[in-house]
N, C-alpha and C. Protein backbone atom coordinates (compact mmCIF):
# COMPACT_ATOMS: atom_id res chain seq x y z
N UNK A 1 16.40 0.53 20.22
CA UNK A 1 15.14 0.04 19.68
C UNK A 1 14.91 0.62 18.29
N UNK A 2 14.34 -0.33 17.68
CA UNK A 2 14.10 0.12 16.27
C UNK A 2 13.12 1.41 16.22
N UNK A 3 13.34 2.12 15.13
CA UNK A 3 12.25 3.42 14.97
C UNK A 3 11.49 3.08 14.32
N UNK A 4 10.02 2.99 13.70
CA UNK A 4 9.15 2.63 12.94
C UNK A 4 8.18 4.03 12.82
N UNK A 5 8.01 4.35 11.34
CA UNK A 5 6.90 5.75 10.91
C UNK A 5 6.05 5.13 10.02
N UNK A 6 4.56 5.04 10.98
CA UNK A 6 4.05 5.24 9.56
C UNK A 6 3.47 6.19 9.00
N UNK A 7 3.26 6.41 7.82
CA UNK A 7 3.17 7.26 7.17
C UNK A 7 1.82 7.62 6.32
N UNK A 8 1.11 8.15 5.78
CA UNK A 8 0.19 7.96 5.15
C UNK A 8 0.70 9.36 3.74
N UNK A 9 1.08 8.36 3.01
CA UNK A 9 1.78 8.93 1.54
C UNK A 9 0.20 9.39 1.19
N UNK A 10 0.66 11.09 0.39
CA UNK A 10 -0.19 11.49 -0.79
C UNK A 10 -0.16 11.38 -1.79
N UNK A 11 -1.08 11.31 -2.44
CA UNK A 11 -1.00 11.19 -4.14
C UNK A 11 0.02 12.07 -4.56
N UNK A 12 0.59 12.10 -5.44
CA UNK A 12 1.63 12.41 -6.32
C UNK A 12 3.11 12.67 -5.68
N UNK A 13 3.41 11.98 -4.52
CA UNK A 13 4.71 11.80 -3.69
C UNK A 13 5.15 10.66 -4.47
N UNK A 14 6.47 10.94 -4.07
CA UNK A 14 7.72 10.01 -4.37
C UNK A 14 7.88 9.09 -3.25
N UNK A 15 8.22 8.19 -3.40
CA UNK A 15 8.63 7.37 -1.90
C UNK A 15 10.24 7.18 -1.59
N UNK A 16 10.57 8.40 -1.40
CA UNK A 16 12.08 8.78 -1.45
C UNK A 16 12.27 9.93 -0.94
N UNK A 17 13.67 10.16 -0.73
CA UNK A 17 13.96 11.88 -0.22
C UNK A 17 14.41 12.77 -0.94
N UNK A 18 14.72 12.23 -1.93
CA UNK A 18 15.28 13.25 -3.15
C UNK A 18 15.51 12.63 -3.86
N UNK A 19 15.70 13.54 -5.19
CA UNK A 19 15.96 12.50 -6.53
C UNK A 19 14.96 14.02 -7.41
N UNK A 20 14.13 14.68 -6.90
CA UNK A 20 12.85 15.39 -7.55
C UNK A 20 12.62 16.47 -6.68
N UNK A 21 11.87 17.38 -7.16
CA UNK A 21 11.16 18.88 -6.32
C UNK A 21 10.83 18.56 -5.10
N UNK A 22 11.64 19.17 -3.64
CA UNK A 22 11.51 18.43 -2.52
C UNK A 22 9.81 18.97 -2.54
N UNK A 23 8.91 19.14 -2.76
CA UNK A 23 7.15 19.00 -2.13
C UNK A 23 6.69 17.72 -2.75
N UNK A 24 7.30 17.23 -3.71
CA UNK A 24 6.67 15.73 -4.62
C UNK A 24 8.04 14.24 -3.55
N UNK A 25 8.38 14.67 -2.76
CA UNK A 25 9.19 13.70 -2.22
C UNK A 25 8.15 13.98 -0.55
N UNK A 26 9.30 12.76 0.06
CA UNK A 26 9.28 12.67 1.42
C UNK A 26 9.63 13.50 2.45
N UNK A 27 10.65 14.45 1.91
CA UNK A 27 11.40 15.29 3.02
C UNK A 27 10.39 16.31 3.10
N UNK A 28 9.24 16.95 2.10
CA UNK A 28 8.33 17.75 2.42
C UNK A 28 7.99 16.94 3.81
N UNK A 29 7.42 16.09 4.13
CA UNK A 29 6.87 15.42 4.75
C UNK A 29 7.69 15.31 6.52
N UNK A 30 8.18 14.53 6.24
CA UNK A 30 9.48 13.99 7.41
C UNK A 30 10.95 14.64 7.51
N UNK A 31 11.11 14.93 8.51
CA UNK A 31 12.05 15.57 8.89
C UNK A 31 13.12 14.60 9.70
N UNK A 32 12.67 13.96 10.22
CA UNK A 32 14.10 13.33 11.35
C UNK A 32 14.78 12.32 10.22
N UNK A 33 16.31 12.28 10.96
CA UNK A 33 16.97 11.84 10.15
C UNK A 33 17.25 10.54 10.22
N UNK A 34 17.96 9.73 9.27
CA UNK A 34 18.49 8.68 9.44
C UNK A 34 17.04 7.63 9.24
N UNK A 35 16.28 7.82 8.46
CA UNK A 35 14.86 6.90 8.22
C UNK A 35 14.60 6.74 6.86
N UNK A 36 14.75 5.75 6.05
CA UNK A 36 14.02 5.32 5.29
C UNK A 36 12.99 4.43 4.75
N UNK A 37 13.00 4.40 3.66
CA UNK A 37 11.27 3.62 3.76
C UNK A 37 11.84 1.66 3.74
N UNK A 38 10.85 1.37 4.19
CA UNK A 38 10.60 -0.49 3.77
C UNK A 38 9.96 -0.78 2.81
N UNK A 39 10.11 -0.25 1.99
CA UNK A 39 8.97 -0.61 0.60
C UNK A 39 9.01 0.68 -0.31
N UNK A 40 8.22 0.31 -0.90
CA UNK A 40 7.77 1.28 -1.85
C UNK A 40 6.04 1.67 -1.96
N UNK A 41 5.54 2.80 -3.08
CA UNK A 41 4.35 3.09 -3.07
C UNK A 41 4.72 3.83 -4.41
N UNK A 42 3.87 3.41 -5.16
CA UNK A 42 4.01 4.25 -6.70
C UNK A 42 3.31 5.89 -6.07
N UNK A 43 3.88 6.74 -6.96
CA UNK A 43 3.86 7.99 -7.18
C UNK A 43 2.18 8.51 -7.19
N UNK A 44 1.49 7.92 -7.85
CA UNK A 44 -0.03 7.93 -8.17
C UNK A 44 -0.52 7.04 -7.65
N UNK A 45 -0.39 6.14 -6.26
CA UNK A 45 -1.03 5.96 -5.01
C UNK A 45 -0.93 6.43 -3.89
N UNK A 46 -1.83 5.89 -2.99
CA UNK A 46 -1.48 6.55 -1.61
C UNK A 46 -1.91 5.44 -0.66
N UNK A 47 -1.32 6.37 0.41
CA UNK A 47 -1.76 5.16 1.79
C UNK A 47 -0.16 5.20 2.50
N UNK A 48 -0.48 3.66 3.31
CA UNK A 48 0.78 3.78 4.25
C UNK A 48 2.18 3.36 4.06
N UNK A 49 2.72 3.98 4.08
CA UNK A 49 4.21 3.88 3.54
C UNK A 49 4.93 3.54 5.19
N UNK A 50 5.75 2.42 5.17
CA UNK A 50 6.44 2.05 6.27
C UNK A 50 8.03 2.42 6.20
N UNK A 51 8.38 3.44 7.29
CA UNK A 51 10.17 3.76 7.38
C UNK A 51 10.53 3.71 8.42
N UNK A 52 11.84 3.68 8.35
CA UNK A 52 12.49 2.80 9.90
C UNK A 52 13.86 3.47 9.49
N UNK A 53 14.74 3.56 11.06
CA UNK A 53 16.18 3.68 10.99
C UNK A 53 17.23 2.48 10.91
N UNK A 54 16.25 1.05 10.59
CA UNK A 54 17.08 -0.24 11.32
C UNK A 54 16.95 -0.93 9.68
N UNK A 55 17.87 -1.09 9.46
CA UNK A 55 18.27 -2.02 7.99
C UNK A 55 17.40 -3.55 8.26
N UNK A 56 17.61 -4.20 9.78
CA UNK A 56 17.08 -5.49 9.22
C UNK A 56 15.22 -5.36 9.48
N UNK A 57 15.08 -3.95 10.51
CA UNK A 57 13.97 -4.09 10.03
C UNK A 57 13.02 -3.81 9.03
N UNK A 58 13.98 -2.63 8.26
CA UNK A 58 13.59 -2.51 6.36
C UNK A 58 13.37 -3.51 5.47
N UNK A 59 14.36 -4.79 5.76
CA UNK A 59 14.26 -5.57 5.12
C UNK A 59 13.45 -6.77 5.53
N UNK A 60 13.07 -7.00 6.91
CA UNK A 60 11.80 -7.31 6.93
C UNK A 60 10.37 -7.19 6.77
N UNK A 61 10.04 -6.20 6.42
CA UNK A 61 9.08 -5.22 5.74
C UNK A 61 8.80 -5.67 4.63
N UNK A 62 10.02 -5.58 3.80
CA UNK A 62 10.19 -4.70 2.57
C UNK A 62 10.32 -5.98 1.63
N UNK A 63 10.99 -7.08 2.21
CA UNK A 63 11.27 -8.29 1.59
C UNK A 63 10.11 -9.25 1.06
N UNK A 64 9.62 -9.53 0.15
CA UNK A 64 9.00 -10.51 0.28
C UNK A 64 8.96 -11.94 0.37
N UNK A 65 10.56 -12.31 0.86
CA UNK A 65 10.45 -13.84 1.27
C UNK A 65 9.85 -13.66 2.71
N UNK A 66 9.30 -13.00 3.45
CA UNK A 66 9.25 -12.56 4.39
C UNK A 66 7.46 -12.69 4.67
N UNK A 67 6.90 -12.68 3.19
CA UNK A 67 5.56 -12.61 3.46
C UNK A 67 4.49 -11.50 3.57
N UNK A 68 4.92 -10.61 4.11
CA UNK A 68 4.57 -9.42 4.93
C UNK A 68 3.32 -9.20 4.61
N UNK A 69 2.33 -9.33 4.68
CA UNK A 69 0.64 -9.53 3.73
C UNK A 69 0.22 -7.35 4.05
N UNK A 70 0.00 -7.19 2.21
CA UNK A 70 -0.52 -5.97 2.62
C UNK A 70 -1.34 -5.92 1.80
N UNK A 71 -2.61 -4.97 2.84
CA UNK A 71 -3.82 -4.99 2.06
C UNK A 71 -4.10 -3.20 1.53
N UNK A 72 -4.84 -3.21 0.37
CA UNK A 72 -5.11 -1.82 -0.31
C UNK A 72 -6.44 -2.35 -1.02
N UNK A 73 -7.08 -1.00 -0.99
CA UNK A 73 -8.46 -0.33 -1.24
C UNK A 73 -8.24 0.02 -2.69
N UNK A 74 -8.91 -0.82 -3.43
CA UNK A 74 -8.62 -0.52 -5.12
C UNK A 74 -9.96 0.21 -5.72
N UNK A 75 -10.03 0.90 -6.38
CA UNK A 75 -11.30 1.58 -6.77
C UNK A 75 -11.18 1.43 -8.36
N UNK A 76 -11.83 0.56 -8.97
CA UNK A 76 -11.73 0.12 -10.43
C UNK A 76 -12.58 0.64 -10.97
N UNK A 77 -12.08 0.38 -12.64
CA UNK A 77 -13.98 1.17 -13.68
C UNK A 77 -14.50 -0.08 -13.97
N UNK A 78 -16.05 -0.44 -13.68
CA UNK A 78 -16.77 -0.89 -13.97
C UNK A 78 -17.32 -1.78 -12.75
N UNK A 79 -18.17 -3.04 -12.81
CA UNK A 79 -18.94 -3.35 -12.18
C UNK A 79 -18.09 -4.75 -12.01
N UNK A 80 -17.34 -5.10 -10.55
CA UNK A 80 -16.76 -6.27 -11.02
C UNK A 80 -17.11 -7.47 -10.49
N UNK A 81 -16.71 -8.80 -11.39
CA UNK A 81 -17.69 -9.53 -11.51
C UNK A 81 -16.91 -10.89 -10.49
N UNK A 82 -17.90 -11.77 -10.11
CA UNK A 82 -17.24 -12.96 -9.82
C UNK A 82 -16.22 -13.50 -10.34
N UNK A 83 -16.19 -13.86 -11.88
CA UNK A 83 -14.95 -14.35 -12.64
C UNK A 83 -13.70 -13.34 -12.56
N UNK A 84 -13.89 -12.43 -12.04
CA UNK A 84 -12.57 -11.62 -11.62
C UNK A 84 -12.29 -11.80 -10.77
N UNK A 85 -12.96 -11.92 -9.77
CA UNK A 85 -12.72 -11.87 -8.06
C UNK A 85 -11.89 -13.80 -8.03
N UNK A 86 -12.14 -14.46 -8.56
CA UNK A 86 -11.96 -15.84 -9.21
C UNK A 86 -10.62 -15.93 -9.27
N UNK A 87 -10.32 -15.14 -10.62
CA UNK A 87 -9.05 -15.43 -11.29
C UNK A 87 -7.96 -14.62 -9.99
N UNK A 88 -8.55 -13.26 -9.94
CA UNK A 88 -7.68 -12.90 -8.19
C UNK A 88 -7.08 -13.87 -7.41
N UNK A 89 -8.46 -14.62 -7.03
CA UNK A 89 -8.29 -15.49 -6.03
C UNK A 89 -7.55 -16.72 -6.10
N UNK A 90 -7.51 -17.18 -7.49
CA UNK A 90 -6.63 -17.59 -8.08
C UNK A 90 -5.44 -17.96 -8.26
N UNK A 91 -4.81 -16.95 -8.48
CA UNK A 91 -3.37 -16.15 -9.11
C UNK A 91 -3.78 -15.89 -10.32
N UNK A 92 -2.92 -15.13 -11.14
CA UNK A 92 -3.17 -15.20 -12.86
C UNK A 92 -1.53 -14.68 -13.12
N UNK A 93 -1.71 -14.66 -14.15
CA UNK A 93 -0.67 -14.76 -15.03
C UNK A 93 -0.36 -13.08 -15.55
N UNK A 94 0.60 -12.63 -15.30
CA UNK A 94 1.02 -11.07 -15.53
C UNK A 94 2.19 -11.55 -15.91
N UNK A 95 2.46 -10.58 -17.10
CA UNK A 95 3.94 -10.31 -17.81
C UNK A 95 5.47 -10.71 -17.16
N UNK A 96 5.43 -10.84 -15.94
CA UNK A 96 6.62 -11.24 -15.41
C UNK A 96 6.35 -12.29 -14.39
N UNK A 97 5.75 -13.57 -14.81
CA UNK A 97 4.91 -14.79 -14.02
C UNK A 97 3.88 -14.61 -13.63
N UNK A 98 3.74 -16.12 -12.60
CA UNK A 98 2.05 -15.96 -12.02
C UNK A 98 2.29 -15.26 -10.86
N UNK A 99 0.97 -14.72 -10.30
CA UNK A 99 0.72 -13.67 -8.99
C UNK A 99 0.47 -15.15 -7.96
N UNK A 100 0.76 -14.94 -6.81
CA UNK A 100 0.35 -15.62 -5.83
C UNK A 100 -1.21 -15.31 -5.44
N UNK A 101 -2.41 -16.19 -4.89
CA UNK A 101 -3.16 -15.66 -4.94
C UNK A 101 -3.49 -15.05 -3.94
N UNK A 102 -4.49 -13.97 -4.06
CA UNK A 102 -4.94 -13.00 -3.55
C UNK A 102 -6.37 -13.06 -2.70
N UNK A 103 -6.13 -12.43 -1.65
CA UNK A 103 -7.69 -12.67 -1.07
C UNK A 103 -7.99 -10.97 -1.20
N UNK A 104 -9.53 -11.35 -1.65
CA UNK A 104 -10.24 -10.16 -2.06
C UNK A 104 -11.81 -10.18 -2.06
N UNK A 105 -11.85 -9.13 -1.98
CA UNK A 105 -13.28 -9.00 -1.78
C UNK A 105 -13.92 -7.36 -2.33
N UNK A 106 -15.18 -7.51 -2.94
CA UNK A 106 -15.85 -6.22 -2.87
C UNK A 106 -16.28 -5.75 -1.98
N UNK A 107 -16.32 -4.21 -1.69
CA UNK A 107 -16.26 -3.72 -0.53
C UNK A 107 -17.52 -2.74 -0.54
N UNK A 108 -17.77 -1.71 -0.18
CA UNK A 108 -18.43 -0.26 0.11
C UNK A 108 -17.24 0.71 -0.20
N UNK A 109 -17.69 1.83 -1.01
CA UNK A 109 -16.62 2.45 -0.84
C UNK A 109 -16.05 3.27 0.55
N UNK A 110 -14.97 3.17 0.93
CA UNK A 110 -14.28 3.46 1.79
C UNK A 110 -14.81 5.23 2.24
N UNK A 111 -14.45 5.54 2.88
CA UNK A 111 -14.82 6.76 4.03
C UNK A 111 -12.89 6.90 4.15
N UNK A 112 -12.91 8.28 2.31
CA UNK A 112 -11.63 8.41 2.48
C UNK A 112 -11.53 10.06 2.23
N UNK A 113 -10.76 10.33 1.95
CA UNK A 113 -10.10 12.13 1.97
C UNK A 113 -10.56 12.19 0.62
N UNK A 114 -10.39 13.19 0.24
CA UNK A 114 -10.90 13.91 -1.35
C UNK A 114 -9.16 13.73 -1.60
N UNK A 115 -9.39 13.40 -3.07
CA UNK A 115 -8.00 13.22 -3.78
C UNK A 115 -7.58 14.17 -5.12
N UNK A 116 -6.49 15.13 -4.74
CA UNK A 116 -6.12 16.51 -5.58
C UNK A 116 -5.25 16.13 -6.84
N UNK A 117 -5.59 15.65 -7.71
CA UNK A 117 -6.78 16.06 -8.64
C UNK A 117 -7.57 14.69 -7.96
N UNK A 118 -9.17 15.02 -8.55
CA UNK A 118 -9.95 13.64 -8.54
C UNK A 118 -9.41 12.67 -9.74
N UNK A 119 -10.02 11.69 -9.61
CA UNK A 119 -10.24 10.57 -10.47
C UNK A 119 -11.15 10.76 -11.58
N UNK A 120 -10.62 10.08 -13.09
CA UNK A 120 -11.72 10.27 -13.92
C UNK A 120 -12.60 9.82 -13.51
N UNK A 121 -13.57 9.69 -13.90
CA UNK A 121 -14.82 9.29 -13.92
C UNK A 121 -15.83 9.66 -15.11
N UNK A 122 -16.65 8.08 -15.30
CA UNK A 122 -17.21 8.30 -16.99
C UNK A 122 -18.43 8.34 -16.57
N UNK A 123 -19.59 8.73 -16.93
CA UNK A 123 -20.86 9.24 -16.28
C UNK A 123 -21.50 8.11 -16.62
N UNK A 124 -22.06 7.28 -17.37
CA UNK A 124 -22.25 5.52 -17.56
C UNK A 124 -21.20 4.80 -17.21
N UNK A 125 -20.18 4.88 -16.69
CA UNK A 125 -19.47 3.83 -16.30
C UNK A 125 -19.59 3.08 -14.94
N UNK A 126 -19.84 2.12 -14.00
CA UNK A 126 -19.96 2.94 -12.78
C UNK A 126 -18.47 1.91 -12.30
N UNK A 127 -17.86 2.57 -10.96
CA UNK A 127 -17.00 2.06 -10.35
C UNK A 127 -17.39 0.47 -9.24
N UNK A 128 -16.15 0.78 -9.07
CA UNK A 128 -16.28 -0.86 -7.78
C UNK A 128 -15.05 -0.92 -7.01
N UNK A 129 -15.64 -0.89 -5.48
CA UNK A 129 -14.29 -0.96 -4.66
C UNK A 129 -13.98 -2.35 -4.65
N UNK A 130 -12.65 -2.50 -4.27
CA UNK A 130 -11.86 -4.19 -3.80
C UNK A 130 -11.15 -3.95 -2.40
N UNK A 131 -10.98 -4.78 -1.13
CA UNK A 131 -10.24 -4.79 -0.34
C UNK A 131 -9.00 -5.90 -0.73
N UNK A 132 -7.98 -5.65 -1.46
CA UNK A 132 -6.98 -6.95 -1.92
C UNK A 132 -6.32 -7.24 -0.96
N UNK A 133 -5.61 -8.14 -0.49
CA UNK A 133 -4.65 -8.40 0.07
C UNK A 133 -3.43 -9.28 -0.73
N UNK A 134 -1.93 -9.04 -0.74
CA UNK A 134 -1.36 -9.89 -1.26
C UNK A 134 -0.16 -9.75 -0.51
N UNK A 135 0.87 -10.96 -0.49
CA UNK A 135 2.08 -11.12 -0.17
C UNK A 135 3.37 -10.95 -0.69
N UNK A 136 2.97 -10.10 -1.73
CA UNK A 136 4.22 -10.17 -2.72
C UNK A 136 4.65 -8.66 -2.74
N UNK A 137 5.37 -7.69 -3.48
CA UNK A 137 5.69 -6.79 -3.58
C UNK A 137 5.79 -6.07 -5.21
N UNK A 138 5.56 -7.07 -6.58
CA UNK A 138 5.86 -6.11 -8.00
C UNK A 138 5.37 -5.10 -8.07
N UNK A 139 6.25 -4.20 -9.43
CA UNK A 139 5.99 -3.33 -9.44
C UNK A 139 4.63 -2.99 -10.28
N UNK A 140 3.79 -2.33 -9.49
CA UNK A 140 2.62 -2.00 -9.89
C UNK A 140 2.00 -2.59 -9.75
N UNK A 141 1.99 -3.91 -8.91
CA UNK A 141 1.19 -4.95 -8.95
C UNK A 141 -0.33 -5.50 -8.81
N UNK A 142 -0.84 -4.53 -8.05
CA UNK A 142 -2.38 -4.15 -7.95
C UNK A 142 -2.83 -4.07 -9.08
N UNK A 143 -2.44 -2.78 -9.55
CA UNK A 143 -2.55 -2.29 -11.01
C UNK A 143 -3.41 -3.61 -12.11
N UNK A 144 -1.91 -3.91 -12.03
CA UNK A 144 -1.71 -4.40 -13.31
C UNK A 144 -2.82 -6.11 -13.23
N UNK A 145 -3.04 -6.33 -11.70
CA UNK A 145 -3.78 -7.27 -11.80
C UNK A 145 -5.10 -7.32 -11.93
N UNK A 146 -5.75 -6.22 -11.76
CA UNK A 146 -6.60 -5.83 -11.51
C UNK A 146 -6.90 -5.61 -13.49
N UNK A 147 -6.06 -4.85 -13.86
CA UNK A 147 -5.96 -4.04 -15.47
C UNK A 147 -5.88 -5.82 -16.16
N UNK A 148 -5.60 -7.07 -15.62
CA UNK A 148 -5.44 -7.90 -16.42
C UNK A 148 -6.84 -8.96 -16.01
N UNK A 149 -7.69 -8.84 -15.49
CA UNK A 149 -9.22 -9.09 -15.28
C UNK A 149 -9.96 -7.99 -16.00
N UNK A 150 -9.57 -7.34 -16.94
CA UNK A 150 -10.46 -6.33 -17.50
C UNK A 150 -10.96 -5.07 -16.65
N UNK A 151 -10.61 -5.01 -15.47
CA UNK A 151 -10.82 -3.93 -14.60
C UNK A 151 -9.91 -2.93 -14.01
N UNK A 152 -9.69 -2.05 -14.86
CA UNK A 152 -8.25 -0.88 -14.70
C UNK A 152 -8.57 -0.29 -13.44
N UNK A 153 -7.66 -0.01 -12.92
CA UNK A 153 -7.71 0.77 -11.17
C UNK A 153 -7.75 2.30 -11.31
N UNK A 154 -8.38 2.98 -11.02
CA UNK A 154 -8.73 4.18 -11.25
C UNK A 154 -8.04 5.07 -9.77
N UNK A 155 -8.17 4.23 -9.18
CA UNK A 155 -7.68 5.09 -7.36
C UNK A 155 -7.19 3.98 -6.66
N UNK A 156 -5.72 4.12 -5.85
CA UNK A 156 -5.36 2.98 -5.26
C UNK A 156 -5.10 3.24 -3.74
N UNK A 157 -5.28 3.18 -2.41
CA UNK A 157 -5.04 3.17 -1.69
C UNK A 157 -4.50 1.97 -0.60
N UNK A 158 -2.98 1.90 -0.36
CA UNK A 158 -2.77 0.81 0.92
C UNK A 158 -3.22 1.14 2.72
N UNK A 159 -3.69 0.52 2.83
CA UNK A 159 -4.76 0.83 3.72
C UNK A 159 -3.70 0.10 4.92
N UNK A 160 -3.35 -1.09 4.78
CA UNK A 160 -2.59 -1.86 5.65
C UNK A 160 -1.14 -2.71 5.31
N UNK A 161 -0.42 -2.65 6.42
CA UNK A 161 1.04 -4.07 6.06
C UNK A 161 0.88 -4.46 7.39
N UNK A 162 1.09 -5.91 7.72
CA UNK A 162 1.11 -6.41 8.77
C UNK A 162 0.32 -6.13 9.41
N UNK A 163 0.45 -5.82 10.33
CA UNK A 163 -0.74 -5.45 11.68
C UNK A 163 -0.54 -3.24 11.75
N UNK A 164 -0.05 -2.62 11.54
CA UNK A 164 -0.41 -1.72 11.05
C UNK A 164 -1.23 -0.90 9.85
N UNK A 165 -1.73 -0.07 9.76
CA UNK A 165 -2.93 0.31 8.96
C UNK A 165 -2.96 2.31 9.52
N UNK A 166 -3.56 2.81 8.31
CA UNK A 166 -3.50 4.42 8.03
C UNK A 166 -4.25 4.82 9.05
N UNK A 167 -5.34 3.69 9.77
CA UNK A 167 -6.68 4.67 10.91
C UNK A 167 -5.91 5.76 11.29
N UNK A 168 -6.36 6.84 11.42
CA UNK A 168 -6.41 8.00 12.15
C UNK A 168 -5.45 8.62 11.32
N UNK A 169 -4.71 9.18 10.16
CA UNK A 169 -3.66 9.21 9.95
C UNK A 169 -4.17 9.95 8.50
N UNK A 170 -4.89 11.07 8.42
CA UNK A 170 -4.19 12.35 7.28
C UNK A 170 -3.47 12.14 5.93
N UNK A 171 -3.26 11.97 4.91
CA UNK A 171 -2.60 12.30 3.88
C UNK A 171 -1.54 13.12 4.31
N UNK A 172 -0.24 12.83 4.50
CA UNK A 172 0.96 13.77 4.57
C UNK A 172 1.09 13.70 6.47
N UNK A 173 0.43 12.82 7.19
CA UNK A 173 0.72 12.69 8.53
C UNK A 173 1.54 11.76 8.89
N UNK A 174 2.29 11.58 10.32
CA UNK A 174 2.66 10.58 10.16
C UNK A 174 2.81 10.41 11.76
N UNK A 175 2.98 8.83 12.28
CA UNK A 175 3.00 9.04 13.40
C UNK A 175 4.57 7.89 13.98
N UNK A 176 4.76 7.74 14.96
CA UNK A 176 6.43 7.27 15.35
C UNK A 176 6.24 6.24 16.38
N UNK A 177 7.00 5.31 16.21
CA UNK A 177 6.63 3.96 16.87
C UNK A 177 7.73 3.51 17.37
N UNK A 178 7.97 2.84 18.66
CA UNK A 178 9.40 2.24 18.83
C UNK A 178 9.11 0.27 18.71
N UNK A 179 10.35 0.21 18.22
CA UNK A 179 9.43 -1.81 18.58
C UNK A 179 11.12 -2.11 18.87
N UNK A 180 10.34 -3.55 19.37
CA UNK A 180 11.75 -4.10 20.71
C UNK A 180 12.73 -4.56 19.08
N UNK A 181 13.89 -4.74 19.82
CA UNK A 181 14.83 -5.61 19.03
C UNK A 181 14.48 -6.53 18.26
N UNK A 182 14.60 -6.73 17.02
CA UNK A 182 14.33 -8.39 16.45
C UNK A 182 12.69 -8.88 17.28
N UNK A 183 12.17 -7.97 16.76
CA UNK A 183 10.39 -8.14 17.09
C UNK A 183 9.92 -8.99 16.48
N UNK A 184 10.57 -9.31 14.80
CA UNK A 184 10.03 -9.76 14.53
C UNK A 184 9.83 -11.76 14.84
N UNK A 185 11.16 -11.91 16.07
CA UNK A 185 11.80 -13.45 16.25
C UNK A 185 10.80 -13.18 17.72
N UNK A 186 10.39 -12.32 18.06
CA UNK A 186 9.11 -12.81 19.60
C UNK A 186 8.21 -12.70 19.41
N UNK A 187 7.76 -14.00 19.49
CA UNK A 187 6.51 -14.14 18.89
C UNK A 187 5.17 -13.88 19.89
N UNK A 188 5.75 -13.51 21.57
CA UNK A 188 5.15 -12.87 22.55
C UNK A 188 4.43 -11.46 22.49
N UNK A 189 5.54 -10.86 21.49
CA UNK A 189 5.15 -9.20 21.16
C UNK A 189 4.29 -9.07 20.56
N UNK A 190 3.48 -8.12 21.46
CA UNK A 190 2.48 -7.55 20.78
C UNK A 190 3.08 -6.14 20.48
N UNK A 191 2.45 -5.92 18.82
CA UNK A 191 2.95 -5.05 17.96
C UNK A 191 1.80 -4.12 17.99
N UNK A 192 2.79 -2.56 17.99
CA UNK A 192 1.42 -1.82 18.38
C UNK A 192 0.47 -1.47 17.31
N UNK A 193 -0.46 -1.06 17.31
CA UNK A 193 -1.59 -1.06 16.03
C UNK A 193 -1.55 0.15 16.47
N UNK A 194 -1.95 0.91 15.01
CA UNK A 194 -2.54 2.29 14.60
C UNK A 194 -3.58 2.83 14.18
């Protein structure tokens, strides 16, 4: 049976096992062997990072012909407006094509951990959470969509992929999952939630 971890990456981790100072990687983190990740998570986000010992189920994850819809908690500067939430919803146009569109919404801010260092913050500026969801995988892609509606992301958190999500789950915790064979071809299975 496949192994499945998820993970809840800290800010300034690598999403790797080496390459850098093992406390800024994964192996601070995880110990058992033979697991790597299905994706990625930039260095200066956080949230859930998905790893597995099974290649096709990495690459079902990880792939985006695959779909895999994941949602993250964006915390932007300023007050954001309908015509953003719009063009989101949209798609728009970023440096390396159009984005598929995005379902999103303004939120409350989230009920999350304190983040080492904090976030700037401008004392007239004020912030605005987003719950995004998208199907795709570029690099930086939140970011940069968010930074191309006039609203730069100040704090990024993935909150969810698929039917898993960080609930209960620590900065630097992680918890271990088994799923049947080729889970993803039964469409009977129920997949366990976290």
């Amino acid at each position: 049976m496949p192994q499945l971890i998820l993970f809840n990456k800290p800010f300034n981790v690598l999403s790797q096992f080496s390459g850098a100072e093992p406390e800024h990687t994964l192996s601070k983190f995880i110990t058992l062997p033979d697991v790597y990740p299905a994706g990625r998570l930039d260095k200066d986000s956080e949230g859930l990072l998905l790893l597995t010992d099974c290649g096709e189920t990495q690459a079902r994850i990880s792939d985006p012909a695959f779909k895999m819809h994941k949602t993250y908690w964006a915390q932007v500067e300023g007050e954001f407006s309908e015509q953003a939430l719009a063009q989101l919803r949209n798609g728009l146009l970023l440096n390396d094509g159009p984005t598929r569109p995005a379902q999103v919404d303004i939120i409350s801010a989230p009920v999350l951990w304190d983040r080492l260092p904090p976030i700037r913050l401008r004392r007239h500026i004020p912030t605005s959470w987003l719950a995004l969801t998208i199907a795709e995988g570029r690099n930086r892609q939140v970011r940069r969509m968010t930074a191309a509606t006039g609203f730069p992301t100040l704090r990024l958190v993935r909150y969810k992929i698929g039917d898993w999500t960080i609930d209960g789950l620590m900065p630097g915790e992680w918890r271990q999952l088994s799923l049947p064979d080729r889970w993803w071809r039964q469409p009977s299975v129920k997949l366990p939630r976290i």
